[in-house]
PDB file of N, CA and C in Angstrom:
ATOM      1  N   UNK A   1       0.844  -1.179   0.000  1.00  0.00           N
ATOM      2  CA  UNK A   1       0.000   0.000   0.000  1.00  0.00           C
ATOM      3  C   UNK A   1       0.891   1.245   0.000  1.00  0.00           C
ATOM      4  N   UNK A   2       0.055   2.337  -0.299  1.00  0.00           N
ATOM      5  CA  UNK A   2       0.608   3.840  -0.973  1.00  0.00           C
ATOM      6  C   UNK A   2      -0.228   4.910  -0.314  1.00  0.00           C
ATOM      7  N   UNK A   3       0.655   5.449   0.136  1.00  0.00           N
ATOM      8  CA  UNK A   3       0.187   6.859   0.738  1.00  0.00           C
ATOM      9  C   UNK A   3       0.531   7.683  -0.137  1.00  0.00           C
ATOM     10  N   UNK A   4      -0.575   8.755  -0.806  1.00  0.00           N
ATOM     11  CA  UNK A   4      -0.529   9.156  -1.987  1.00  0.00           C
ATOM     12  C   UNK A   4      -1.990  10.182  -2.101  1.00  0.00           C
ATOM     13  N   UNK A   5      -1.360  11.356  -2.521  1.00  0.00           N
ATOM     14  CA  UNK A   5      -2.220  12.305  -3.007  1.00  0.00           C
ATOM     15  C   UNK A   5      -2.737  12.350  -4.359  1.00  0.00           C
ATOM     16  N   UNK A   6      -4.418  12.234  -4.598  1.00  0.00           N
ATOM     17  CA  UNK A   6      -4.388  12.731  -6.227  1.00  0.00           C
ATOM     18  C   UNK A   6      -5.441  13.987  -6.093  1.00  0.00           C
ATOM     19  N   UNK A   7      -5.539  13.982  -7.358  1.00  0.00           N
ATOM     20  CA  UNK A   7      -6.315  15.299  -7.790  1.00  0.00           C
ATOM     21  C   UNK A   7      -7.417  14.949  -9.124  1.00  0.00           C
ATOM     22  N   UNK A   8      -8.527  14.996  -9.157  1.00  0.00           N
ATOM     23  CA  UNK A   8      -9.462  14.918 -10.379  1.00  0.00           C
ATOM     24  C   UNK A   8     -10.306  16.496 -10.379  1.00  0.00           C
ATOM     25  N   UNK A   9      -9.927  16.813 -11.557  1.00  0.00           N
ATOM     26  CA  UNK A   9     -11.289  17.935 -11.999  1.00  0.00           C
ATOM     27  C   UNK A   9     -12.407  17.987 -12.494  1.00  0.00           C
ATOM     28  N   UNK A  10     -13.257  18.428 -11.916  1.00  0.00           N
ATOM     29  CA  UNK A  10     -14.977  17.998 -12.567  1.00  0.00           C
ATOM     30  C   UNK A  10     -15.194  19.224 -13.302  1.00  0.00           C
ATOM     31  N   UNK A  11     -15.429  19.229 -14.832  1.00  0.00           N
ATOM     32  CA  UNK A  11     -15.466  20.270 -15.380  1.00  0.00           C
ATOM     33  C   UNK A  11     -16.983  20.152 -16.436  1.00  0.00           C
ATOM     34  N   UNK A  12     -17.194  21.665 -16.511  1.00  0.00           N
ATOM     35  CA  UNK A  12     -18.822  21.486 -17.192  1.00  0.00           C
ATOM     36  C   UNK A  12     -18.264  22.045 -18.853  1.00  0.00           C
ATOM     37  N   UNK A  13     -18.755  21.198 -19.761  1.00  0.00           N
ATOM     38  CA  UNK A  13     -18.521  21.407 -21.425  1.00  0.00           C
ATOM     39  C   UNK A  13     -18.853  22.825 -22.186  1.00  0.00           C
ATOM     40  N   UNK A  14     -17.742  23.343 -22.317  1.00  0.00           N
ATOM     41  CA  UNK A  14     -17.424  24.720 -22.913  1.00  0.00           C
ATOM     42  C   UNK A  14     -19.107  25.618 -23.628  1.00  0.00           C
ATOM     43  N   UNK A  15     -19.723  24.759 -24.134  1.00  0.00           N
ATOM     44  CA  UNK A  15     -21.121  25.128 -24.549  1.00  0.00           C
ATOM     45  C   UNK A  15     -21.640  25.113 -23.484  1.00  0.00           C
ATOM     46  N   UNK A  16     -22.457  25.045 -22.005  1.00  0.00           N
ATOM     47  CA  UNK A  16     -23.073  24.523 -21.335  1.00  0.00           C
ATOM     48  C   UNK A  16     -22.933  26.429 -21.069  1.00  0.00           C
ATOM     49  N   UNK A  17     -24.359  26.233 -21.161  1.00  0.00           N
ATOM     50  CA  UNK A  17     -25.012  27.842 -20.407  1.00  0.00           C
ATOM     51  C   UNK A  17     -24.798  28.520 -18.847  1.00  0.00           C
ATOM     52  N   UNK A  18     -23.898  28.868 -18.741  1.00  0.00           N
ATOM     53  CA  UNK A  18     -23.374  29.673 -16.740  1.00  0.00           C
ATOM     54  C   UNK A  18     -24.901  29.665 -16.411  1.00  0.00           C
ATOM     55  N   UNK A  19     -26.032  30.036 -16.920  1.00  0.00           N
ATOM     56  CA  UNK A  19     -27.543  30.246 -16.096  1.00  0.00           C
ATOM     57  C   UNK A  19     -27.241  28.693 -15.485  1.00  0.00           C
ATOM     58  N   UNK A  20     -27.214  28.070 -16.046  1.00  0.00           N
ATOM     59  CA  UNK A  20     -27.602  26.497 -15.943  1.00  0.00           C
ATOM     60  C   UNK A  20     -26.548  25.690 -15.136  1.00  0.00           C
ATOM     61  N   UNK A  21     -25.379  26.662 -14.400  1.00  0.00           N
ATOM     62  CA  UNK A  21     -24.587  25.819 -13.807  1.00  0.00           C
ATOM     63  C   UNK A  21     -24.995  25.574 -12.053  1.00  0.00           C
ATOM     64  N   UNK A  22     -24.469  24.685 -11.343  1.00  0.00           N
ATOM     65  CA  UNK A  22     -24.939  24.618  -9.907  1.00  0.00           C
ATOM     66  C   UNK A  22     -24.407  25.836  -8.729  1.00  0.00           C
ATOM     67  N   UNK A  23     -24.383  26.164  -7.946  1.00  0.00           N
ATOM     68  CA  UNK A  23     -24.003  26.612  -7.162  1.00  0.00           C
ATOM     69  C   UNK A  23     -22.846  26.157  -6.525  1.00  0.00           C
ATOM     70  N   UNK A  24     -22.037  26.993  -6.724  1.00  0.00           N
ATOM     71  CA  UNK A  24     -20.310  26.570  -5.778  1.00  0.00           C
ATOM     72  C   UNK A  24     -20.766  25.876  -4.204  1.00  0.00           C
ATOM     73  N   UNK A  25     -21.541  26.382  -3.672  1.00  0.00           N
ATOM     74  CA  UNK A  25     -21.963  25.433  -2.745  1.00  0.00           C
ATOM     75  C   UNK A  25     -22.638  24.100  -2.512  1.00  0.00           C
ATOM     76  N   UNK A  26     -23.578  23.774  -3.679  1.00  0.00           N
ATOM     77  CA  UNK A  26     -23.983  22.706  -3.809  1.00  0.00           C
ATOM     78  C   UNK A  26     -23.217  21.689  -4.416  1.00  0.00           C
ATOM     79  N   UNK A  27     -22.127  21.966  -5.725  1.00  0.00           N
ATOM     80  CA  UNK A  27     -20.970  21.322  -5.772  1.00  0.00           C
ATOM     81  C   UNK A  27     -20.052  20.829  -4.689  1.00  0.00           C
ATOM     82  N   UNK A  28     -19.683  21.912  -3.536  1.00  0.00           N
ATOM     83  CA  UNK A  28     -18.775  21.073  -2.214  1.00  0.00           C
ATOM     84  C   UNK A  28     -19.468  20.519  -1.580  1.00  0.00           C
ATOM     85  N   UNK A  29     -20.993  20.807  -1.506  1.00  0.00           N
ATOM     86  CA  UNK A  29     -21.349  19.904  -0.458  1.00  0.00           C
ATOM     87  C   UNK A  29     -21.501  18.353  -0.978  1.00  0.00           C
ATOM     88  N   UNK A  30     -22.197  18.346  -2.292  1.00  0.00           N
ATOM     89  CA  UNK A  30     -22.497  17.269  -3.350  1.00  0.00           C
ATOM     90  C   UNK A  30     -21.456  16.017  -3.346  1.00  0.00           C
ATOM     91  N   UNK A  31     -19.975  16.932  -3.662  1.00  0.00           N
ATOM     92  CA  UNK A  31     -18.870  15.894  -4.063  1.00  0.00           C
ATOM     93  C   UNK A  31     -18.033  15.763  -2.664  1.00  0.00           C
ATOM     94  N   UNK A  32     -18.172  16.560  -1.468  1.00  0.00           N
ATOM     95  CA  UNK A  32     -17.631  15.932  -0.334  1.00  0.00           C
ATOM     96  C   UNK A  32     -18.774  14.910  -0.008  1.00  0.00           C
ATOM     97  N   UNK A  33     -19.753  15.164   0.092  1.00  0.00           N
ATOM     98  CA  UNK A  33     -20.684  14.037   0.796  1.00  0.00           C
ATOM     99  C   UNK A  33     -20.232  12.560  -0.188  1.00  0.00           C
ATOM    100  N   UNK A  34     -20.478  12.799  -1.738  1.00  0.00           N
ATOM    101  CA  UNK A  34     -19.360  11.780  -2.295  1.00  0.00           C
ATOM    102  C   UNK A  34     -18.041  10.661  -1.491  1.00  0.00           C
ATOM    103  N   UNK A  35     -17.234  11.506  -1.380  1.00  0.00           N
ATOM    104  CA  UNK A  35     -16.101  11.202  -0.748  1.00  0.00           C
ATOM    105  C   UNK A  35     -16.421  10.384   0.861  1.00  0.00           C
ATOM    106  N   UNK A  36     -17.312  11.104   1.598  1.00  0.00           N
ATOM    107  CA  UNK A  36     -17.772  11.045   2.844  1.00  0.00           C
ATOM    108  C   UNK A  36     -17.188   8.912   2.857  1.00  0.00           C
ATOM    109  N   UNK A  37     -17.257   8.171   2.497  1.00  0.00           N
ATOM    110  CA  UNK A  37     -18.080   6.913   2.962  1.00  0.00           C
ATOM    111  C   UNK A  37     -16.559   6.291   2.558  1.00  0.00           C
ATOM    112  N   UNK A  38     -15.794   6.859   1.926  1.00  0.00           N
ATOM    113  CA  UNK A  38     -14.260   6.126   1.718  1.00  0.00           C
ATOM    114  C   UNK A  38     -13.247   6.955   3.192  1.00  0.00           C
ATOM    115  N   UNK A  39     -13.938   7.727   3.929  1.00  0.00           N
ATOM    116  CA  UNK A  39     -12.804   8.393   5.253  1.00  0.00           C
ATOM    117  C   UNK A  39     -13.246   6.923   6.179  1.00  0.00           C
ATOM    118  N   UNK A  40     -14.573   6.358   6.315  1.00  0.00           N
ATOM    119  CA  UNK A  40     -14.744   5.592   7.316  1.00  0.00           C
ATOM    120  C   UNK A  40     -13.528   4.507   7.176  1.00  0.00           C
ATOM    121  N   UNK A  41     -13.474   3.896   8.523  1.00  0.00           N
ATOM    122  CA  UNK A  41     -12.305   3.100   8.538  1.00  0.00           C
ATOM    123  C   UNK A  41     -12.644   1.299   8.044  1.00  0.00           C
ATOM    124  N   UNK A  42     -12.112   1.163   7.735  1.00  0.00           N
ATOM    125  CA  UNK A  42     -12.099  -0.227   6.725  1.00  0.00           C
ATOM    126  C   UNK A  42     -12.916  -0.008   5.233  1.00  0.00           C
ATOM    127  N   UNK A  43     -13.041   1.223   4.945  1.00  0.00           N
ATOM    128  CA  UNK A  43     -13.252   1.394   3.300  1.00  0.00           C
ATOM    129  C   UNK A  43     -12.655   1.229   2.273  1.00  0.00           C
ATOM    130  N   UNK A  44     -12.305   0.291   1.530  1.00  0.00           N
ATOM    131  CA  UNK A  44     -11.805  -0.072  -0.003  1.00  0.00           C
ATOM    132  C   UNK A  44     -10.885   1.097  -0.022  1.00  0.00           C
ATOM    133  N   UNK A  45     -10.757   2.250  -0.308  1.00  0.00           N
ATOM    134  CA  UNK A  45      -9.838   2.986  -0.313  1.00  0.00           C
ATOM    135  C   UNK A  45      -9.272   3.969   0.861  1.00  0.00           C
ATOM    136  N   UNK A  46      -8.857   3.585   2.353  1.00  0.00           N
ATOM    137  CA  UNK A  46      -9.154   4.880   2.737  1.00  0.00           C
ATOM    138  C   UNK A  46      -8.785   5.861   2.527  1.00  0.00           C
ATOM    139  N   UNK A  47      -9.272   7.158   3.013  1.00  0.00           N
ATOM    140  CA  UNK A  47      -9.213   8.513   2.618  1.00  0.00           C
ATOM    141  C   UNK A  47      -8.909   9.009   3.514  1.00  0.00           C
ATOM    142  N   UNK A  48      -7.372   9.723   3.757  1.00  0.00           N
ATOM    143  CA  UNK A  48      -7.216  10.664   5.244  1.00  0.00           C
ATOM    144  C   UNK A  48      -7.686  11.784   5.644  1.00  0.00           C
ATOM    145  N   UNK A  49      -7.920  12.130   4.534  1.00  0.00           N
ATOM    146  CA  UNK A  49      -8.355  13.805   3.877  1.00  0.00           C
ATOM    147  C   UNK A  49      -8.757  14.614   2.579  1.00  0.00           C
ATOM    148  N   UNK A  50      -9.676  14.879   2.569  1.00  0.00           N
ATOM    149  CA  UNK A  50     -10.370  15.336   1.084  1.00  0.00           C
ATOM    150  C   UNK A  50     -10.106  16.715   1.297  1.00  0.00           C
ATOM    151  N   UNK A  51     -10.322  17.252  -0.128  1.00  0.00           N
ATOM    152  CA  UNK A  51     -10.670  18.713  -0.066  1.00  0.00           C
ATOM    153  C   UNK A  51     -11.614  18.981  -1.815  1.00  0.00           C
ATOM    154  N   UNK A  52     -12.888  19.869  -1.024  1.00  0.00           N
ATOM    155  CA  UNK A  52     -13.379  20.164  -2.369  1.00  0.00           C
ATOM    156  C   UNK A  52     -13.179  21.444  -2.829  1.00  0.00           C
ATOM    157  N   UNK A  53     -12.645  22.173  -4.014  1.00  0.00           N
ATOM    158  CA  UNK A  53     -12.704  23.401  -3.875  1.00  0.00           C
ATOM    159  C   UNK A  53     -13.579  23.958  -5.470  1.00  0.00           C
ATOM    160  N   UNK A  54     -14.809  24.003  -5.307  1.00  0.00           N
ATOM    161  CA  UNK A  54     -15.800  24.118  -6.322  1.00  0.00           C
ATOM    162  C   UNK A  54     -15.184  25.913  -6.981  1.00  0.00           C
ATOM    163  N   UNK A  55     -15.358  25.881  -7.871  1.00  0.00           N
ATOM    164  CA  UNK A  55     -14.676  26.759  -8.958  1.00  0.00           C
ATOM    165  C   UNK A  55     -15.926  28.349  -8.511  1.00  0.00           C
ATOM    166  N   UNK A  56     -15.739  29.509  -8.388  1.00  0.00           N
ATOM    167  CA  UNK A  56     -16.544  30.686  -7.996  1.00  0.00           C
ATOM    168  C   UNK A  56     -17.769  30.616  -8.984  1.00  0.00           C
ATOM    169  N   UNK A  57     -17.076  30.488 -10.429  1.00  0.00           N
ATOM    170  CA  UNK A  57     -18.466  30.537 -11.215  1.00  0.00           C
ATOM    171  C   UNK A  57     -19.502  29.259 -10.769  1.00  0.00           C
ATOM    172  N   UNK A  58     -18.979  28.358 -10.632  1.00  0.00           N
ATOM    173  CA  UNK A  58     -19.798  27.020 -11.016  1.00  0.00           C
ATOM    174  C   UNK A  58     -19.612  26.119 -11.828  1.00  0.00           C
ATOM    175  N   UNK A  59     -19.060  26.713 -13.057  1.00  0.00           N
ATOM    176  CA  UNK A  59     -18.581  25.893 -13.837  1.00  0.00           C
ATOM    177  C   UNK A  59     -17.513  24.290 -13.446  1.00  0.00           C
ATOM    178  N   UNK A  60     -17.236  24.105 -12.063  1.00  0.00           N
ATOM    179  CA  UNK A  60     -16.531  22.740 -12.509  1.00  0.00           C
ATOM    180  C   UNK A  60     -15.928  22.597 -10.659  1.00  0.00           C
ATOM    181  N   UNK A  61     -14.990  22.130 -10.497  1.00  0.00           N
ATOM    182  CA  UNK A  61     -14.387  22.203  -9.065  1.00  0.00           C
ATOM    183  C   UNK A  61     -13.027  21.674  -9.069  1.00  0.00           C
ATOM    184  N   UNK A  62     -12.481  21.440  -8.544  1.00  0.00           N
ATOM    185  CA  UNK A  62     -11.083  20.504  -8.032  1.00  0.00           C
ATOM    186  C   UNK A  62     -11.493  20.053  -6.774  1.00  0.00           C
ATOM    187  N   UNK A  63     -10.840  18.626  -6.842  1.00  0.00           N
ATOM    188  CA  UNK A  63     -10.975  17.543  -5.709  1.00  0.00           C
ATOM    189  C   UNK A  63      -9.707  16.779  -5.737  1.00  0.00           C
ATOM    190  N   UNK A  64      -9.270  17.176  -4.222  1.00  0.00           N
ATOM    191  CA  UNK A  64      -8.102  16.396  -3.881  1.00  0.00           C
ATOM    192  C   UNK A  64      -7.935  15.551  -3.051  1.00  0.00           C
ATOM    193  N   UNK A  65      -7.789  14.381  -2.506  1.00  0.00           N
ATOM    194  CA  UNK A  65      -7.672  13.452  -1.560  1.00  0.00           C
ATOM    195  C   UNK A  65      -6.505  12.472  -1.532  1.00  0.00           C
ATOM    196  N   UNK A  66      -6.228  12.555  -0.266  1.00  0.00           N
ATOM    197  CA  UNK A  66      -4.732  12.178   0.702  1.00  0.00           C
ATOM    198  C   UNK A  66      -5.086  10.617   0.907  1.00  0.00           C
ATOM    199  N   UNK A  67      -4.572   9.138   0.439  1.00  0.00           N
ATOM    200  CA  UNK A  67      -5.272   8.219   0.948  1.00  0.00           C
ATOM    201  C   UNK A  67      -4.400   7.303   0.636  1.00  0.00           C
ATOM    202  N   UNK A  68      -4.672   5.839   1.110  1.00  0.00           N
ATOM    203  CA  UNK A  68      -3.996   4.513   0.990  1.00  0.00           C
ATOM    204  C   UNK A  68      -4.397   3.907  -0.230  1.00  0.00           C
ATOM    205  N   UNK A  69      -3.788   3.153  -1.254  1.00  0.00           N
ATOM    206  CA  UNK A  69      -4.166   2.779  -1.902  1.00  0.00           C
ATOM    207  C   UNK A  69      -2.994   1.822  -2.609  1.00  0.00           C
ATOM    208  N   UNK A  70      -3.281   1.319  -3.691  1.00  0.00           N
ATOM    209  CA  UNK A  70      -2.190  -0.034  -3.882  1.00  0.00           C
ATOM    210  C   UNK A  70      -1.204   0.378  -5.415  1.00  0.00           C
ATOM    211  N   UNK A  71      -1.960   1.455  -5.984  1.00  0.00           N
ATOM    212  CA  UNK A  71      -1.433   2.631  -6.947  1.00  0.00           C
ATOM    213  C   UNK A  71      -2.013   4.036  -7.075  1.00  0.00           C
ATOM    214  N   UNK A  72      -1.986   4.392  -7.946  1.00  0.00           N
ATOM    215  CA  UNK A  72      -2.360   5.597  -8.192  1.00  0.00           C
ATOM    216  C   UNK A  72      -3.820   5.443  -9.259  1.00  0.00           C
ATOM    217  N   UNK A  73      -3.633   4.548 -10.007  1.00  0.00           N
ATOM    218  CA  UNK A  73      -5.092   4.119 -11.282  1.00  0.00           C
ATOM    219  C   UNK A  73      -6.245   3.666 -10.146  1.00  0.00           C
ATOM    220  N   UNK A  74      -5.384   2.611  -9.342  1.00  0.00           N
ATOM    221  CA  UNK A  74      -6.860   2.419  -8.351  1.00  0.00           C
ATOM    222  C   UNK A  74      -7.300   2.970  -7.273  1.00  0.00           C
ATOM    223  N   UNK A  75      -6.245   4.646  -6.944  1.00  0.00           N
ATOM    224  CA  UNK A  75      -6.885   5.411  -5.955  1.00  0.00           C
ATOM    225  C   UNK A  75      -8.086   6.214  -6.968  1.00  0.00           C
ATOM    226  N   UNK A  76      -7.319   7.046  -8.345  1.00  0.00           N
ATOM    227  CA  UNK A  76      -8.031   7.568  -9.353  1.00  0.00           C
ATOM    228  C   UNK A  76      -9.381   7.311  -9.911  1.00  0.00           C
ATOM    229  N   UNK A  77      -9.654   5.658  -9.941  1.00  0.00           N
ATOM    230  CA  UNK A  77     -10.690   4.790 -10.372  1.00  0.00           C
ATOM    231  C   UNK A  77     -11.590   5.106  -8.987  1.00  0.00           C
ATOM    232  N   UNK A  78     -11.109   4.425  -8.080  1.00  0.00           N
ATOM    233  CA  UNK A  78     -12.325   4.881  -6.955  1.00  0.00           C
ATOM    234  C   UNK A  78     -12.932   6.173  -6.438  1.00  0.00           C
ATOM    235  N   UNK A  79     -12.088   7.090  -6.450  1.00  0.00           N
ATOM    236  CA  UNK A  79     -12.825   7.882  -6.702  1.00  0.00           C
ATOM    237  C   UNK A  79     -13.533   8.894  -7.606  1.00  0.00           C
ATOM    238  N   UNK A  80     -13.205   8.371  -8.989  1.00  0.00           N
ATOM    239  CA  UNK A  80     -14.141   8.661  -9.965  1.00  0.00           C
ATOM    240  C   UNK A  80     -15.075   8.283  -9.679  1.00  0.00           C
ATOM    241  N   UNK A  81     -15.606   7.233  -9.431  1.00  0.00           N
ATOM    242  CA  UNK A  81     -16.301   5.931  -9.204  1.00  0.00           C
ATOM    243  C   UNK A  81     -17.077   6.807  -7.859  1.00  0.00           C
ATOM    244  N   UNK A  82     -16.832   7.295  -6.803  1.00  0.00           N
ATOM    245  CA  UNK A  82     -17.816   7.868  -5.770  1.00  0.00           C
ATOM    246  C   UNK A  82     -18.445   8.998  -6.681  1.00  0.00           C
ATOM    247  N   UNK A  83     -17.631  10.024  -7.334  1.00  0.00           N
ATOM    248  CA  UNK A  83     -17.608  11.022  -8.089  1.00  0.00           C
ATOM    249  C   UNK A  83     -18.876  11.212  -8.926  1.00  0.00           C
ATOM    250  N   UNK A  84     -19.093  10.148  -9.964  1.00  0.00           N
ATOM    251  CA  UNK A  84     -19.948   9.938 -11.107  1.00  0.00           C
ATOM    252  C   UNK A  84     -21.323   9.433 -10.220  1.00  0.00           C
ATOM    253  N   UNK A  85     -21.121   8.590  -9.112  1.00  0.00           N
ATOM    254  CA  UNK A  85     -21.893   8.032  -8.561  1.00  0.00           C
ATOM    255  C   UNK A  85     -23.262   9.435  -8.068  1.00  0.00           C
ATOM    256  N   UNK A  86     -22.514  10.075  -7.619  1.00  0.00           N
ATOM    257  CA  UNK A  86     -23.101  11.248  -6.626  1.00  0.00           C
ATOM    258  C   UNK A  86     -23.508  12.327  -7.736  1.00  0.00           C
ATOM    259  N   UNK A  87     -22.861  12.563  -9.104  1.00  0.00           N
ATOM    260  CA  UNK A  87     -23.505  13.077 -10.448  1.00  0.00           C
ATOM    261  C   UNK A  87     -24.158  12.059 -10.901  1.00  0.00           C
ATOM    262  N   UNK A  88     -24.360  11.404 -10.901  1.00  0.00           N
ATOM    263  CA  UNK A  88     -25.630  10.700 -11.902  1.00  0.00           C
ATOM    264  C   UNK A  88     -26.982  11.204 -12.055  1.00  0.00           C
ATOM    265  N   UNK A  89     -27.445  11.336 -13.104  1.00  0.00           N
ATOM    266  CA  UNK A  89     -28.755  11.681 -13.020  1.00  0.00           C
ATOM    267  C   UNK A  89     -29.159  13.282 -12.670  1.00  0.00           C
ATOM    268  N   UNK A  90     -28.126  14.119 -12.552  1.00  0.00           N
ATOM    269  CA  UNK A  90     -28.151  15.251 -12.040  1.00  0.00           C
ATOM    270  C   UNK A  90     -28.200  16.236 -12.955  1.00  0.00           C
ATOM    271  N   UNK A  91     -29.632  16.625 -13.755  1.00  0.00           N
ATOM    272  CA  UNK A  91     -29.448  17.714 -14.445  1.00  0.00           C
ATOM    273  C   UNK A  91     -28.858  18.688 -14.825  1.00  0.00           C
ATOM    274  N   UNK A  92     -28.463  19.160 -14.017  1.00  0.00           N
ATOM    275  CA  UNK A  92     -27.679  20.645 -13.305  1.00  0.00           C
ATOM    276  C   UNK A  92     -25.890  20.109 -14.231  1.00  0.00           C
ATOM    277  N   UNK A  93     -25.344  18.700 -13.716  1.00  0.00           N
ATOM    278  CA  UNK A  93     -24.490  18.965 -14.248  1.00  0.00           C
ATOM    279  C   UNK A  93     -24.177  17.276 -15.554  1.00  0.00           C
ATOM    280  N   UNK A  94     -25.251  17.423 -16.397  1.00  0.00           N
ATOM    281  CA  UNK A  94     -25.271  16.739 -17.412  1.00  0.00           C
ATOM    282  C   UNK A  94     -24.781  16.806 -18.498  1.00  0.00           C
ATOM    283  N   UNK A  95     -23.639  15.745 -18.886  1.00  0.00           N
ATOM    284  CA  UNK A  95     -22.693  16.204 -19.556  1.00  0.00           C
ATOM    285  C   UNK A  95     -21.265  16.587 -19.459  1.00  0.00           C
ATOM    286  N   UNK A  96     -20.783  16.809 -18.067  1.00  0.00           N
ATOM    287  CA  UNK A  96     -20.017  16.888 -17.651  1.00  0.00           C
ATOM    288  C   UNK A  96     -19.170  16.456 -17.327  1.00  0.00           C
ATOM    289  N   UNK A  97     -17.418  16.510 -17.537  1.00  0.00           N
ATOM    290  CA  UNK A  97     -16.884  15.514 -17.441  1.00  0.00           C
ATOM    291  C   UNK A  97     -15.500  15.260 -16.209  1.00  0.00           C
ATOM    292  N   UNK A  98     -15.076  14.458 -15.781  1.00  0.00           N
ATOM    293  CA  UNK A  98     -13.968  14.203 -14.623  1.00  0.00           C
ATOM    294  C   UNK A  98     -12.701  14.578 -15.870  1.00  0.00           C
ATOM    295  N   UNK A  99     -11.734  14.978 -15.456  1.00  0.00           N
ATOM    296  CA  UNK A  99     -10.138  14.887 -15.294  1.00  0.00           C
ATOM    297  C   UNK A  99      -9.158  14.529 -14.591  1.00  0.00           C
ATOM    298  N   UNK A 100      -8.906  13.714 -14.729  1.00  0.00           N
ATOM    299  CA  UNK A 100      -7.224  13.623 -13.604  1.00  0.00           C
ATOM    300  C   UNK A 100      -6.350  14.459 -13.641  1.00  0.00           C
ATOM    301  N   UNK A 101      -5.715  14.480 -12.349  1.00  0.00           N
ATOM    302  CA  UNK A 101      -4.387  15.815 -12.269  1.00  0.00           C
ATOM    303  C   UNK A 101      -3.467  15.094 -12.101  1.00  0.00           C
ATOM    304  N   UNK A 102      -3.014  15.693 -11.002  1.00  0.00           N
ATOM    305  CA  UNK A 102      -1.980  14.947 -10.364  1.00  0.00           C
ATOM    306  C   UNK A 102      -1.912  14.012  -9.479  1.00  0.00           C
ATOM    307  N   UNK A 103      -0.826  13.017  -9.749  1.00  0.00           N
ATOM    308  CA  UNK A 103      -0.582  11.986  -8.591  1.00  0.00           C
ATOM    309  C   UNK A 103       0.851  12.157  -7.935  1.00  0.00           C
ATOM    310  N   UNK A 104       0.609  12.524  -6.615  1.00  0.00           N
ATOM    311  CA  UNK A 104       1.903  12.143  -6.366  1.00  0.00           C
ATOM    312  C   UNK A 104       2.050  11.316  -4.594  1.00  0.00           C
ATOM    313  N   UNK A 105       3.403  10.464  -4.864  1.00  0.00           N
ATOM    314  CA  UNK A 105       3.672   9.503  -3.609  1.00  0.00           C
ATOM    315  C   UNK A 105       3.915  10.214  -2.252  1.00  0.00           C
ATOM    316  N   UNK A 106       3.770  10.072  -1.314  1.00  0.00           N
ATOM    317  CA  UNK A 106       4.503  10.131  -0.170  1.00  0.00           C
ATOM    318  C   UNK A 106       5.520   8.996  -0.309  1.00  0.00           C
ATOM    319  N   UNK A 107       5.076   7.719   0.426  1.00  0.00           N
ATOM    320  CA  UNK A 107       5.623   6.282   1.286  1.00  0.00           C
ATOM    321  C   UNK A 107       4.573   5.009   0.247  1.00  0.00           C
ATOM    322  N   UNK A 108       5.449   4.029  -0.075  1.00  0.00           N
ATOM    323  CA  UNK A 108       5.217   3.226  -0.197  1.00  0.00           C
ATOM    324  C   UNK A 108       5.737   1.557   1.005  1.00  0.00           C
ATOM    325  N   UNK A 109       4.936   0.725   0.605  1.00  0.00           N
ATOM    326  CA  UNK A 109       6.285  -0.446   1.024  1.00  0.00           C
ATOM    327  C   UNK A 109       6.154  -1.401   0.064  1.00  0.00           C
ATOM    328  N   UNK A 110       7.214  -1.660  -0.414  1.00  0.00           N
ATOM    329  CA  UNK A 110       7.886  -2.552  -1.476  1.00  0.00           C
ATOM    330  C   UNK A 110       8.124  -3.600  -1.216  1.00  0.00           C
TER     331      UNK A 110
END
């Protein structure tokens, strides 16, 4: 296992009307409550620490989280995977798509 920071961006598609985007607040609350269920302890990935920081317009956010995991594809995958889960079906941001940022290590053991 890997102690390891990544980063995914949730971004809304260059056409998509600002009337029609969510509220910077309903985005952090939306995609932390997301995250919420991987901090508990014995969760598939844990999570030491999230951070949501939803973009002023609305248009999109950054999400970063500090966590254990066995690489970097299957910290990335899971939490896409809470991510899409918690957008599904969500008018407001339909169409919209994840990015990956950055990964980087602390500690591994080999």
């Amino acid at each position: 296992m890997a102690v390891l920071s990544i980063e995914i961006f949730l971004r809304a598609p260059e056409t998509t009307d600002p009337a029609s985007h969510p509220t910077p607040e309903w985005l952090t609350r939306t995609l932390a409550e997301a995250i919420t269920p991987l901090t508990a302890p014995g969760s598939v990935m844990p999570v030491i620490g999230a951070t949501v920081d939803a973009f002023p317009d609305g248009d999109g956010a950054q999400i970063r989280a500090t966590c254990l995991a066995a690489d970097g594809v299957e910290a990335m995958d899971t939490l896409a995977a809470r991510l899409e889960a918690a957008l599904f079906d969500v008018a407001c941001v339909e169409g919209w798509h994840l990015h990956a940022g950055q990964t980087n290590w602390y500690c591994a053991d080999n």
